[in-house]
Protein backbone atom coordinates (compact mmCIF):
# COMPACT_ATOMS: atom_id res chain seq x y z
CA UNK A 1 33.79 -2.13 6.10
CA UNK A 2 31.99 -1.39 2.86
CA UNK A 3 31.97 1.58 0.21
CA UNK A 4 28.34 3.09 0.34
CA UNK A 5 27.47 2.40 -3.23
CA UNK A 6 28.68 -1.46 -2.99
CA UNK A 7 26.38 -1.56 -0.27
CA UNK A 8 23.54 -0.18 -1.55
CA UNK A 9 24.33 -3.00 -4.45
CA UNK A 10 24.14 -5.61 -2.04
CA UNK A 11 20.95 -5.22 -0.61
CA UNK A 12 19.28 -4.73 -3.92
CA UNK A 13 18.19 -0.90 -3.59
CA UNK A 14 20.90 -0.39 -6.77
CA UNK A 15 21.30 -2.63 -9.68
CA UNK A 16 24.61 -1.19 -10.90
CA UNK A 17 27.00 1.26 -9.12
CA UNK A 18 25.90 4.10 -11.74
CA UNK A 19 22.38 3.74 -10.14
CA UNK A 20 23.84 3.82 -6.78
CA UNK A 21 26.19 6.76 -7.51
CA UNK A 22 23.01 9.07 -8.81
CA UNK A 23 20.79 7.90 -6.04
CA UNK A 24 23.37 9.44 -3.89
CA UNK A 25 24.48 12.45 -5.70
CA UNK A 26 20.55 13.34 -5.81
CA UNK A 27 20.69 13.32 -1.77
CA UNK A 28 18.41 10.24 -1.97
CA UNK A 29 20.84 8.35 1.05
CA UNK A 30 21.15 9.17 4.10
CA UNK A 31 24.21 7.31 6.77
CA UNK A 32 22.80 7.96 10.60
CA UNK A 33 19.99 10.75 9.49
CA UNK A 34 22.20 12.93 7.53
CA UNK A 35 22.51 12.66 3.58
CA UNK A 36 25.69 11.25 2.22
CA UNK A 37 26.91 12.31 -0.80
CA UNK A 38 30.21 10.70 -1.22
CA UNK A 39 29.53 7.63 -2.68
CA UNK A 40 32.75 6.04 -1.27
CA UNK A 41 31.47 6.79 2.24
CA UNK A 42 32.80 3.76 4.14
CA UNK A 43 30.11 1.81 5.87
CA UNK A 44 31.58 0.39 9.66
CA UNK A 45 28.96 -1.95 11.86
CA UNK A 46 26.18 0.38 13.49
CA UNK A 47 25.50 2.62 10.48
CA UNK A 48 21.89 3.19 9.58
CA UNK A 49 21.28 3.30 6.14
CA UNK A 50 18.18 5.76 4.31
CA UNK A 51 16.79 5.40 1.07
CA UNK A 52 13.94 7.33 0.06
CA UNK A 53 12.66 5.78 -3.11
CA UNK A 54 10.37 5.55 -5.40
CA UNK A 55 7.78 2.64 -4.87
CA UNK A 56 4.00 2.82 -5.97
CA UNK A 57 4.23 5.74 -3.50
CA UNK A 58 7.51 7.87 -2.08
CA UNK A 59 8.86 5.61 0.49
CA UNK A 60 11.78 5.49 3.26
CA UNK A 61 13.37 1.94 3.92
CA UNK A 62 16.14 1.82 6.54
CA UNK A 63 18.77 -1.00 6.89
CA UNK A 64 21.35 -1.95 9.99
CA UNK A 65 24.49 -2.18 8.51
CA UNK A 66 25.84 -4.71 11.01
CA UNK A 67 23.25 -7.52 9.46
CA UNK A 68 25.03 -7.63 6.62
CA UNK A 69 28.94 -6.76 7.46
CA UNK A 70 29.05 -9.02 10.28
């Protein structure tokens, strides 16, 4: 298992964990289609991951937990 925000560290969508904590606290993450606010949200092997970002253009990238956990 992994916290949410370390997570979203790892895979280089956050480059510190006050990044990660306000891209979740805006409702920018969402954990198997529904936005996660708890930023401590523990992360088990099948979870889909969300992030709407900010690119060139508004953008959604999704990630399989399991690829990196396992």
């Amino acid at each position: 298992m992994i916290k949410l925000d370390q997570f979203l560290k790892l895979i280089g969508v956050a480059s510190t964990g006050g990044q990660a904590k306000m891209m979740i606290f805006d409702g920018a993450v969402k954990v198997n289609d529904v936005v996660e606010t708890r930023r401590g949200r523990k992360l088990v092997s099948g979870d889909k991951v969300t992030v709407k970002q900010e690119i060139s253009i508004n953008g959604v990238t999704s990630f399989d937990v399991a690829s990196f956990i396992n």
